[in-house]
Protein backbone atom coordinates (compact mmCIF):
# COMPACT_ATOMS: atom_id res chain seq x y z
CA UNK A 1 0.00 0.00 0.00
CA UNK A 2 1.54 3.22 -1.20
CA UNK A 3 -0.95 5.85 0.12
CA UNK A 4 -4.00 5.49 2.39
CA UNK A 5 -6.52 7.65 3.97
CA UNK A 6 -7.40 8.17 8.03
CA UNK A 7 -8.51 10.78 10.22
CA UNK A 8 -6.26 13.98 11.59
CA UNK A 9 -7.15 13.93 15.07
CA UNK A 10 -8.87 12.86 18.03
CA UNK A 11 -12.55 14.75 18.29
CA UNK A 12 -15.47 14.03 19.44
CA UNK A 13 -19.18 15.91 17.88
CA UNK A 14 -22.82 15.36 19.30
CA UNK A 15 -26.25 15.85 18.59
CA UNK A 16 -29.93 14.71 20.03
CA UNK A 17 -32.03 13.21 17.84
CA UNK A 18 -35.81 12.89 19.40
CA UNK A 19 -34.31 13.27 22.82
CA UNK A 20 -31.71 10.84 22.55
CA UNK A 21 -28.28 12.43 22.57
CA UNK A 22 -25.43 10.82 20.17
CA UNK A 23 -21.89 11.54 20.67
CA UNK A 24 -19.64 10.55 18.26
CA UNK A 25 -16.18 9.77 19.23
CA UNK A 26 -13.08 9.37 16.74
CA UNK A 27 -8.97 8.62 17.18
CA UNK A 28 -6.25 7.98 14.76
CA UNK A 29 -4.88 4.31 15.92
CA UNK A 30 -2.24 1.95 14.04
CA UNK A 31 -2.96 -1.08 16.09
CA UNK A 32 -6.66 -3.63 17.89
CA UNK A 33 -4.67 -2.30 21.16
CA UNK A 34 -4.66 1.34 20.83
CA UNK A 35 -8.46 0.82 19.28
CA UNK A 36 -9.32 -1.76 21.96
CA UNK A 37 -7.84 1.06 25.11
CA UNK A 38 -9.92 3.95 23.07
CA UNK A 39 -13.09 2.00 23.04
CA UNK A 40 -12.56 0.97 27.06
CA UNK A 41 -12.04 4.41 28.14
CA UNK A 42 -15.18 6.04 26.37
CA UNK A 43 -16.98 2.94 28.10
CA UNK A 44 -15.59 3.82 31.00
CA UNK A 45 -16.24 7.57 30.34
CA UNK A 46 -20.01 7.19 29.76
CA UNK A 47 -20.75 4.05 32.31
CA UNK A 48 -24.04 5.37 32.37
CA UNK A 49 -24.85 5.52 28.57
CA UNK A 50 -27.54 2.98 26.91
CA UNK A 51 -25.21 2.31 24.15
CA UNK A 52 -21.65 2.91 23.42
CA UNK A 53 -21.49 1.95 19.57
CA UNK A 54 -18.11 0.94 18.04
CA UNK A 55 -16.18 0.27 14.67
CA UNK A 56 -12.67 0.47 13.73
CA UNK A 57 -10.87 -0.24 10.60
CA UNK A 58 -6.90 -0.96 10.08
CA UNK A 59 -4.55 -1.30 7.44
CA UNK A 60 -3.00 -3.44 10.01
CA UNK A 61 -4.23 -7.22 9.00
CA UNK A 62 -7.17 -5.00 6.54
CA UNK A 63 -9.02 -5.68 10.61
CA UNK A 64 -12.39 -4.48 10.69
CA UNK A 65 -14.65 -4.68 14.12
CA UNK A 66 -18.15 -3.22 15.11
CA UNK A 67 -20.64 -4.11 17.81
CA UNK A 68 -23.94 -3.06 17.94
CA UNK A 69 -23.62 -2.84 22.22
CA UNK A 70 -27.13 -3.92 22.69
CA UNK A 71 -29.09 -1.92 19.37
CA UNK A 72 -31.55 -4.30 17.08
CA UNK A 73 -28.37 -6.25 15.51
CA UNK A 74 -26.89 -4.38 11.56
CA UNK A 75 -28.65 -0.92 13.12
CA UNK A 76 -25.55 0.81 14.31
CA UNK A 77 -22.12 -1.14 14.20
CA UNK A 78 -22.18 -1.83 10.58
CA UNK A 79 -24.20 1.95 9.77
CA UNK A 80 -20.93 3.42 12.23
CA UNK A 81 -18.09 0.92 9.73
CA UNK A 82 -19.88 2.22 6.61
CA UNK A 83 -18.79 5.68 7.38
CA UNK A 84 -15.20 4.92 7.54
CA UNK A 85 -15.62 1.91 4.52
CA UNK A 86 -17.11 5.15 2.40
CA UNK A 87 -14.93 7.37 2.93
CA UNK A 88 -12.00 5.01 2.50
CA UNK A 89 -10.96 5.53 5.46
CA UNK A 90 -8.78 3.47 7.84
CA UNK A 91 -6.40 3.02 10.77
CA UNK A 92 -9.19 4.62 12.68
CA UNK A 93 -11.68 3.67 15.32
CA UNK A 94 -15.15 5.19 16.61
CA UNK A 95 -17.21 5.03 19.19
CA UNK A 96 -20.66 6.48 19.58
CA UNK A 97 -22.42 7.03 22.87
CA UNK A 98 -26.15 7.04 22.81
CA UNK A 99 -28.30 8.24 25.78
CA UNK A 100 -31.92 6.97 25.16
CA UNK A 101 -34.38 10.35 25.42
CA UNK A 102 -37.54 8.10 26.12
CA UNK A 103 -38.34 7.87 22.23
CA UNK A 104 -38.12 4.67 20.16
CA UNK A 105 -36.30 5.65 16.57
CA UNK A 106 -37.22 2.44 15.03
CA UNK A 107 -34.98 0.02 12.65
CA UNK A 108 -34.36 2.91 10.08
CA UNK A 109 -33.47 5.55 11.94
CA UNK A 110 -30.87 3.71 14.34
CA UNK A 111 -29.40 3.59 11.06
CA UNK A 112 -29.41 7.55 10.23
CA UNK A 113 -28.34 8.84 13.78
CA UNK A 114 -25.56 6.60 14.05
CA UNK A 115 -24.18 7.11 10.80
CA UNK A 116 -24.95 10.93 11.17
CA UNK A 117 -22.87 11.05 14.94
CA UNK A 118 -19.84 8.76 12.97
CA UNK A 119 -20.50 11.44 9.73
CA UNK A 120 -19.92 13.78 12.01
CA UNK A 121 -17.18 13.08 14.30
CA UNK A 122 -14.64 12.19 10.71
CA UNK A 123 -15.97 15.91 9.62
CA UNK A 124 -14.71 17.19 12.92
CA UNK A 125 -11.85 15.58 12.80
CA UNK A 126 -10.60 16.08 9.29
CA UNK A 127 -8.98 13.64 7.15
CA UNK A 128 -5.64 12.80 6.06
CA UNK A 129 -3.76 11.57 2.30
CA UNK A 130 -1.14 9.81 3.82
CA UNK A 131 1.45 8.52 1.54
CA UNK A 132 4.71 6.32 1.67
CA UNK A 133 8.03 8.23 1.01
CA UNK A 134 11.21 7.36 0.77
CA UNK A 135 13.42 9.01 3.84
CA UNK A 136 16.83 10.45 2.51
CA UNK A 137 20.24 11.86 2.85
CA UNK A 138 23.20 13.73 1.48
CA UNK A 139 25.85 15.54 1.47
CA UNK A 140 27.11 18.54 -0.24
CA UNK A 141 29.23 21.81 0.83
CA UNK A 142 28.47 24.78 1.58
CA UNK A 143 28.62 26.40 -2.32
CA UNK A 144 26.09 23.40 -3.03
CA UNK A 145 23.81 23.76 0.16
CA UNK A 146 21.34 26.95 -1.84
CA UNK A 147 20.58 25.56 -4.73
CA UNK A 148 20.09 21.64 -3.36
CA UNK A 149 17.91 23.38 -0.60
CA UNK A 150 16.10 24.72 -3.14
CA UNK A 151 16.00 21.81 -5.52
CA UNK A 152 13.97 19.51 -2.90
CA UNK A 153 10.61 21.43 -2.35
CA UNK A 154 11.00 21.84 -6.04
CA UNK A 155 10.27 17.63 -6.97
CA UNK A 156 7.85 17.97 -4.04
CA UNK A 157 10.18 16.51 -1.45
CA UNK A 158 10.47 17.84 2.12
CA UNK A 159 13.44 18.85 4.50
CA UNK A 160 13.44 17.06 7.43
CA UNK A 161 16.91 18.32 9.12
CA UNK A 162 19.96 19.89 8.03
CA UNK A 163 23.49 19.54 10.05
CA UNK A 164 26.01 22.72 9.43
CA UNK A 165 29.35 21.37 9.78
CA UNK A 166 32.60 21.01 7.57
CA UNK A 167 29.86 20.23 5.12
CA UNK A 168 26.34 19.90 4.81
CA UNK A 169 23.93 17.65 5.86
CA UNK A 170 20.43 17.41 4.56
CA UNK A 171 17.71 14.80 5.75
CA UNK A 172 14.27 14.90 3.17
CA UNK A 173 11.32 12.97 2.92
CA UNK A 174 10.07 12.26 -0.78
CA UNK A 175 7.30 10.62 -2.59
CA UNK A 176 8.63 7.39 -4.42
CA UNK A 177 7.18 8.69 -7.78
CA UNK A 178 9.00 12.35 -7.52
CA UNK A 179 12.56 10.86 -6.39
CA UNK A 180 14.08 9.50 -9.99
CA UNK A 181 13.52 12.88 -11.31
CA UNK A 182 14.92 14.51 -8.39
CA UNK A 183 18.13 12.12 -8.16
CA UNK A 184 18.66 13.34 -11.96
CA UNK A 185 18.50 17.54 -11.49
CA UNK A 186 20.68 16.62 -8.63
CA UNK A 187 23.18 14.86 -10.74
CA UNK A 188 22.66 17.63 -13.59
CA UNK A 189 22.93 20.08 -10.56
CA UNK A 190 26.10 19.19 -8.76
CA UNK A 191 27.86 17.66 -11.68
CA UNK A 192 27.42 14.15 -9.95
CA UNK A 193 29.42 15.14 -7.00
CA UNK A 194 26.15 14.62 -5.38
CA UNK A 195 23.83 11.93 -4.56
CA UNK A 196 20.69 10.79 -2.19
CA UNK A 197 21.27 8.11 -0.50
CA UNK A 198 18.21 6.50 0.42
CA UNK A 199 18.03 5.38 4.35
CA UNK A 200 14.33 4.07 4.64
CA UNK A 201 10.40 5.00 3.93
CA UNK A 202 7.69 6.29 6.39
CA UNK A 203 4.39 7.23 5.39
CA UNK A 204 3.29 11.00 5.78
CA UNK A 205 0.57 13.33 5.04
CA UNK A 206 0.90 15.15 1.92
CA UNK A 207 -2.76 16.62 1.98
CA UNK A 208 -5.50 17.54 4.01
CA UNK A 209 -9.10 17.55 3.44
């Protein structure tokens, strides 16, 4: 997998629907643990709530996991997954807390509040392109340094640290695509005194939305 989608940030959003109130809760998580932990402490958060809803999705294994936690069974797990599924969304988990309000919602709209409090808790949170880049290094002197330091943000890569010394140091981050092209204005660039060296790949947001 070179790119994937997930969510920016831990948030929460709420709203009542005929007296019931819905809060929807959302994390980033890599890992069932970190999801698992999340899901514990909103249960432990809201003891008193009729229904803490869950569904998480990872890249990790391609998991997925819901539970209805005591709805009419496919009326607000699955509805919660869907969110993420449609969105293409992953490495995420939510949980939504339901206080009853003394009004039955029936089959149908189970389905609409919980995928409106999920709906809403990704919006609040904002979503994430992440993509897998190729982590890099070189070294050039000082005369070089400008132009290289330049050169980077130009094929889209990004500077992750530079070292001042008897020469230069420069750590980058860049897209797999964008670094042939780069490795060749750096050669056409420094002559071929120059060259990446290539020291491992992370994946990292390149857009919001």
């Amino acid at each position: 997998m070179e790119s994937y989608r997930t969510v920016k940030q831990e948030t929460s959003a709420e709203f009542i629907e005929k007296r019931s109130k819905f809060i929807g809760y959302i994390k980033p998580v890599q890992t069932e643990e970190e999801a698992i932990a999340f899901i514990q402490s909103i249960k432990s958060k809201h003891w008193d709530a009729t229904h803490n809803v869950y569904a998480y999705s990872l890249r990790e294994g391609q998991t997925r996991r819901y539970s209805d936690d005591g709805e009419p069974q496919g009326t607000a797990g699955i509805p919660t997954l869907d969110v993420l599924q449609k969105a293409d969304i992953t490495d995420a988990v939510v949980v939504v807390t339901r206080y009853f309000g003394g009004i039955l919602l029936g089959g149908g709209g189970l389905v609409r509040a919980y995928s409106h409090a999920a709906s809403l808790a990704v919006e609040a949170s904002g979503v994430l392109h992440m993509r897998q880049c190729l982590l890099a290094e070189l070294i050039c002197d000082y005369t070089q340094y400008g132009r290289i330091a330049s050169l980077i943000p130009e094929c889209v890569g990004v500077i992750d640290d530079t070292v001042f010394e008897d020469t230069v140091q420069i750590k980058f981050h860049m897209a797999h695509e964008d670094f042939q092209a780069f490795e060749k204005r750096l050669a056409d660039t420094t002559c071929g005194a120059v060259k990446a060296v290539v020291t491992g790949q992370e994946f990292f947001a390149v857009s919001e939305i």
